[in-house]
Protein backbone atom coordinates (compact mmCIF):
# COMPACT_ATOMS: atom_id res chain seq x y z
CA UNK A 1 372.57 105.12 88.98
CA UNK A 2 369.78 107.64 87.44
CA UNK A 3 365.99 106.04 88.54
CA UNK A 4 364.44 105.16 85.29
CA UNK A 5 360.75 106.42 84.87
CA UNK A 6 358.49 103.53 83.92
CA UNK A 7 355.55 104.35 81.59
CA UNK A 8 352.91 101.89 81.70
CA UNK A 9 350.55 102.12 79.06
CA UNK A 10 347.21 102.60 81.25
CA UNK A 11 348.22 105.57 82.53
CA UNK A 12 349.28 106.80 79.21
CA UNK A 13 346.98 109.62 77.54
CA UNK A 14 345.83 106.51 74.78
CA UNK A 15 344.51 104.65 77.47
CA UNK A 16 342.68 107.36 79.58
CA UNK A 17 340.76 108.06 76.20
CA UNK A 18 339.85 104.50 75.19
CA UNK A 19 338.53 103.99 79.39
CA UNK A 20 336.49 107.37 78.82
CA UNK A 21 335.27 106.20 75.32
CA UNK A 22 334.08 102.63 76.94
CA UNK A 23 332.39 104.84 79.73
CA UNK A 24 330.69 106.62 77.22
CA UNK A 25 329.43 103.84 75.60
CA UNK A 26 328.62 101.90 78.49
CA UNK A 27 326.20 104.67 79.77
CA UNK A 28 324.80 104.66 75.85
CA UNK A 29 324.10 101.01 76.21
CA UNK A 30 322.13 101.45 79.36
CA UNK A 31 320.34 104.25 78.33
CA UNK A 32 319.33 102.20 75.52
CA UNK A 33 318.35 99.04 77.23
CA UNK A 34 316.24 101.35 79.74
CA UNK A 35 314.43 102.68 77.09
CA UNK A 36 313.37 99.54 76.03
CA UNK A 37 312.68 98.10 79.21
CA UNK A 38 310.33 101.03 79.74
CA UNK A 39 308.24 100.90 76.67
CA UNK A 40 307.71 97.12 77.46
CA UNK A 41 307.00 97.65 81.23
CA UNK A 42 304.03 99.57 79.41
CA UNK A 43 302.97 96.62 77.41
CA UNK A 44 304.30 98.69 74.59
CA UNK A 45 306.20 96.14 71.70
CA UNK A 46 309.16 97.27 70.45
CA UNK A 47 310.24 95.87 67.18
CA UNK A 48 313.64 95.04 65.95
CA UNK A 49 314.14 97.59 63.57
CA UNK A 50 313.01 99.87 66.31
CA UNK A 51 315.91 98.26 68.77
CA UNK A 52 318.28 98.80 65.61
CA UNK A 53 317.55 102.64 65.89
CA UNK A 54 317.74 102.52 69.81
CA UNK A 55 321.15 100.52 69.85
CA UNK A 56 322.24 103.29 66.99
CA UNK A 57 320.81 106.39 68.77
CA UNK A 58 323.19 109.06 70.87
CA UNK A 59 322.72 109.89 74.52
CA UNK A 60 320.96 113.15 73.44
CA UNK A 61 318.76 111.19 71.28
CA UNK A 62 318.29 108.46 73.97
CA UNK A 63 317.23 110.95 76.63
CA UNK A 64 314.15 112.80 74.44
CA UNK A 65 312.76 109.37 73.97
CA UNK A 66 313.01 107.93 77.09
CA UNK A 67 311.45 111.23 78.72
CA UNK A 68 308.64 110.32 75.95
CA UNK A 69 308.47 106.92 77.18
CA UNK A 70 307.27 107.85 80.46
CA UNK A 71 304.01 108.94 79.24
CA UNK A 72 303.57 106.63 76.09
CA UNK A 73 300.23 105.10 75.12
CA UNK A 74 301.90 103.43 72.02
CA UNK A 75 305.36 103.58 70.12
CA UNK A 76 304.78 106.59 67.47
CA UNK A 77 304.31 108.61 70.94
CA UNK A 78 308.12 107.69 71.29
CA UNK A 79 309.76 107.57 68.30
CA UNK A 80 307.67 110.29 65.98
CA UNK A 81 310.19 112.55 64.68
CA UNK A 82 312.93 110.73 64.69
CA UNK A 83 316.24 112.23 64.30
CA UNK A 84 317.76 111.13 60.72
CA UNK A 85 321.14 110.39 62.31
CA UNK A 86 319.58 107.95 64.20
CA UNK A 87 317.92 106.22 61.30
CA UNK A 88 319.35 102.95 60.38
């Protein structure tokens, strides 16, 4: 009798790609709730219409303003020229 191969689906192609898309935006989701965290360790408020923009930004987006957060006195240190893809 031949062996049958057995394909389960998480090993399929399909399911490597959606594990490595909910990685992805995992680490986004951190990123973003870092950010925040940061600019309110420094007593700086962060709006909801700014969280909207955080929660929308990319990881390349994400890591500019978080390296600006570092050294922020207020929020238009962080988020001046924002990117437009970013925008809500």
């Amino acid at each position: 009798m031949a062996r049958r191969q057995i394909n389960y689906f998480f090993n399929s192609p399909v399911a490597q790609q959606v594990r490595e898309e909910g990685r992805v935006e995992g680490r986004e989701e951190e990123r973003a709730r870092m950010l925040v965290a940061i600019l309110e360790w420094r007593g700086i408020e962060v709006p909801a219409v700014v969280r909207e923009m955080v929660d929308m930004a990319d990881m390349d987006i994400l890591d500019c303003w978080a390296e600006r957060a570092v050294s922020a006195t207020c929020l238009d240190d962080v988020m001046h020229s924002v990117p437009r893809r970013a925008q809500p």
